[in-house]
Protein backbone atom coordinates (compact mmCIF):
# COMPACT_ATOMS: atom_id res chain seq x y z
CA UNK A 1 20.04 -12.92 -8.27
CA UNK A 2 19.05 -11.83 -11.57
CA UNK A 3 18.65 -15.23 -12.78
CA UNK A 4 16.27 -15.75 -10.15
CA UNK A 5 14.44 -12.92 -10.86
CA UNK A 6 14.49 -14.07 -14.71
CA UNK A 7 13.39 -17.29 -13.56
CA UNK A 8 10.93 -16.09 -11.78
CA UNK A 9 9.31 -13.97 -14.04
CA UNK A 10 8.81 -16.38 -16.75
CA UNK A 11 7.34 -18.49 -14.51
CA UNK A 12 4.76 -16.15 -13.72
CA UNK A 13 4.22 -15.00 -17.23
CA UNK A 14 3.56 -19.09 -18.34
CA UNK A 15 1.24 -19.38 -15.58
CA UNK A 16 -0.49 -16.00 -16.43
CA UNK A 17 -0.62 -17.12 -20.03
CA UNK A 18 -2.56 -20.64 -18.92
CA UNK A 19 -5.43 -18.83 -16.82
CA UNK A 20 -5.66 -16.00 -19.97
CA UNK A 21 -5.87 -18.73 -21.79
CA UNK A 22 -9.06 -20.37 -19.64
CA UNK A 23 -10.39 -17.17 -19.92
CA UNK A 24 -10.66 -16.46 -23.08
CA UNK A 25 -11.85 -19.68 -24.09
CA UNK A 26 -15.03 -19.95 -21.31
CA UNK A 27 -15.57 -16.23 -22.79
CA UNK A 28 -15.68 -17.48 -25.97
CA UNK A 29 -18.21 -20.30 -25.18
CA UNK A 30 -20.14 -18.02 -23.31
CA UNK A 31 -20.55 -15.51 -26.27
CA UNK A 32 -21.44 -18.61 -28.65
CA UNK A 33 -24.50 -19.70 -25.99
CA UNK A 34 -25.45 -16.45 -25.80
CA UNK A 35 -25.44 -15.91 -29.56
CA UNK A 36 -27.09 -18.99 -29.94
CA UNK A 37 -29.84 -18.28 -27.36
CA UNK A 38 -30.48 -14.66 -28.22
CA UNK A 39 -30.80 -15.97 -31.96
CA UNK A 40 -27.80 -14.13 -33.00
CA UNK A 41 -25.56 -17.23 -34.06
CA UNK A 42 -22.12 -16.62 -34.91
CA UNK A 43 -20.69 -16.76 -37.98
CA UNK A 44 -19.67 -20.24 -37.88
CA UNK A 45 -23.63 -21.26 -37.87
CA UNK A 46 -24.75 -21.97 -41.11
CA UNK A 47 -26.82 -19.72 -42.36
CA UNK A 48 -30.91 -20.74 -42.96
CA UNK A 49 -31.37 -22.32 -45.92
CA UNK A 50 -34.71 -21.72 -48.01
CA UNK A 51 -33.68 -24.74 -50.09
CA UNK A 52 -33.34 -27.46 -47.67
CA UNK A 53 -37.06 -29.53 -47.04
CA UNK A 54 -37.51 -28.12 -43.27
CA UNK A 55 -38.79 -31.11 -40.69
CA UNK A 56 -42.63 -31.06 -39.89
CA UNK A 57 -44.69 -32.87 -37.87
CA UNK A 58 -48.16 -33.27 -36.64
CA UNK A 59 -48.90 -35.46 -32.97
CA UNK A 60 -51.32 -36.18 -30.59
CA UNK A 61 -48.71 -35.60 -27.60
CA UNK A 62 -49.56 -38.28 -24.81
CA UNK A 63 -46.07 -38.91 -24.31
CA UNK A 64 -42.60 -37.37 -24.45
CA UNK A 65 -41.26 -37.37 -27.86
CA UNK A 66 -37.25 -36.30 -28.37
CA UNK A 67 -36.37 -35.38 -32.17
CA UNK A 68 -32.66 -35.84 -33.22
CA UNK A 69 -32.67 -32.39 -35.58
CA UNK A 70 -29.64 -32.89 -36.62
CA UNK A 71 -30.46 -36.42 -38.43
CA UNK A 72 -34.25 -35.31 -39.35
CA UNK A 73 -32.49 -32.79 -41.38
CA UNK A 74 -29.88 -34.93 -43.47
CA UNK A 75 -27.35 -33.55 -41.04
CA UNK A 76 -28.19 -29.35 -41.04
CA UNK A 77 -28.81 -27.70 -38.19
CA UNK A 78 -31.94 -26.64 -37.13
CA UNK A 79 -31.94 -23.15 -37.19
CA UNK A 80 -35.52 -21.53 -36.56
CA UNK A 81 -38.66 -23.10 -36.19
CA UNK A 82 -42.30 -23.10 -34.37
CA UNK A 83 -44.07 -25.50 -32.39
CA UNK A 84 -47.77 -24.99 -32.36
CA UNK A 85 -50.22 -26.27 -29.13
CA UNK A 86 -53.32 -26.79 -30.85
CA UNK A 87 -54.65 -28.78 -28.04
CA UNK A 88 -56.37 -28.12 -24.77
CA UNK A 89 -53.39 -28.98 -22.20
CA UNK A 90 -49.87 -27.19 -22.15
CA UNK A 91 -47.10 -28.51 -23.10
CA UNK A 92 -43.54 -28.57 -22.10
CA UNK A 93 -40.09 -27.99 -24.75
CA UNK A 94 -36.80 -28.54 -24.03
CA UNK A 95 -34.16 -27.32 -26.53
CA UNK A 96 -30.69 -28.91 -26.53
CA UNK A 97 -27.64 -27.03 -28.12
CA UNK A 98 -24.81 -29.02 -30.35
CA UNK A 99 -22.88 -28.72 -26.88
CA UNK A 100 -25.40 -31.24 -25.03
CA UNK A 101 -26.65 -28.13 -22.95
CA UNK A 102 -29.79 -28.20 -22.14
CA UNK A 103 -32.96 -25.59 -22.21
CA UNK A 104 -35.23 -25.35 -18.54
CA UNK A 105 -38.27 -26.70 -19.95
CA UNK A 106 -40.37 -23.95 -21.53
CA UNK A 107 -44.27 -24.06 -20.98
CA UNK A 108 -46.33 -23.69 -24.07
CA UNK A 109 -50.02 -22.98 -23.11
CA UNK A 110 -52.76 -24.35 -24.93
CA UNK A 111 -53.75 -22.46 -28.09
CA UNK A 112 -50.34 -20.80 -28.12
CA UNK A 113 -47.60 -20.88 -30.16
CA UNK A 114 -43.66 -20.86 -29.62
CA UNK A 115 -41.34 -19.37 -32.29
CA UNK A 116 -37.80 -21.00 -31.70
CA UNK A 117 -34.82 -18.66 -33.15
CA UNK A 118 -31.34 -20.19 -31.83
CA UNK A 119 -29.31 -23.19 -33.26
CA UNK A 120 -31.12 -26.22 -32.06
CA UNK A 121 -29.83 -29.94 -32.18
CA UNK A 122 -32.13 -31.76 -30.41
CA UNK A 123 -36.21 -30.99 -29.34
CA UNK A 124 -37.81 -32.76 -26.12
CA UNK A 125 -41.56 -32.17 -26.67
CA UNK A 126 -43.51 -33.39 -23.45
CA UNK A 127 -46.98 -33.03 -21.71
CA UNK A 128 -46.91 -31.04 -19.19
CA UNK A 129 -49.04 -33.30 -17.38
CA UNK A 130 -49.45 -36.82 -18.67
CA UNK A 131 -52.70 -37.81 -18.20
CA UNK A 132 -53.77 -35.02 -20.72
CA UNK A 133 -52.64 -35.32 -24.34
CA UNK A 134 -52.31 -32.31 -26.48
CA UNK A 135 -51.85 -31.87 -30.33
CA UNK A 136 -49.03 -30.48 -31.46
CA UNK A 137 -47.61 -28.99 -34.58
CA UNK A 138 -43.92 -28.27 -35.18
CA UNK A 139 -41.73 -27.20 -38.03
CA UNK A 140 -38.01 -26.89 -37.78
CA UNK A 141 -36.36 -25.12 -40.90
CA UNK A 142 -32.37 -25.61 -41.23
CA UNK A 143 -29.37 -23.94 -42.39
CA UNK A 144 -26.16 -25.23 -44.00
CA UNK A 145 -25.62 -26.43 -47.71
């Protein structure tokens, strides 16, 4: 009988050791999302980098553009940056984390501007409605070496 209890027991602690396990790793993603979203990264983000020649560009948006950060800045990580609606029709972003996850698209009126403070791997910049281009400015600034 107490080999069966022993048995058991062990059992129980593997299987409560698996779903601790789950746990603590969605909590961790969770708290790295939320770092990342909230614009306080954790310490495994590099760091923003003063040095490194941030990515600019100017566009008459008629069109959805989608920037690959990551390879516009030899491989950094784009770590702050602003996108500027100097045009007369809003526009649409949608921010895309190292993870794939995805941003709800965030309006940007006209005139306005959007300051962007979480770790961002790739930009979607779109019209919010197509038949009315809008100019656009937007400078990402990285971090890492």
């Amino acid at each position: 009988m107490f080999r069966e209890l022993q048995r058991a027991l062990a059992g129980l602690g593997e299987n409560l050791s698996k779903e601790l396990g789950c746990v603590r790793r969605k909590l961790e993603e969770i708290s790295r999302q939320l770092g990342m979203e909230y614009g306080h990264p954790s310490s495994r983000t590099p760091p923003y980098n003063p040095e490194r020649q941030p990515f600019t560009m100017f566009t008459t948006l008629a069109q959805p553009i989608e920037i690959d950060l990551q390879r516009e800045l030899q491989g950094g990580l784009a770590v702050r940056g602003t996108i500027i609606n100097q045009g007369d029709a809003a526009i649409e972003v949608i921010t895309e984390g190292l993870d794939g996850s995805r941003t709800n698209p965030i309006v940007i009126a006209p005139k306005s501007v959007l300051d962007l403070t979480w770790v961002i791997a790739r930009l979607i910049v779109q019209p919010r409605d197509p038949a009315q281009p809008s100019d656009v400015q937007i400078i990402m600034q990285g971090g890492g070496a």
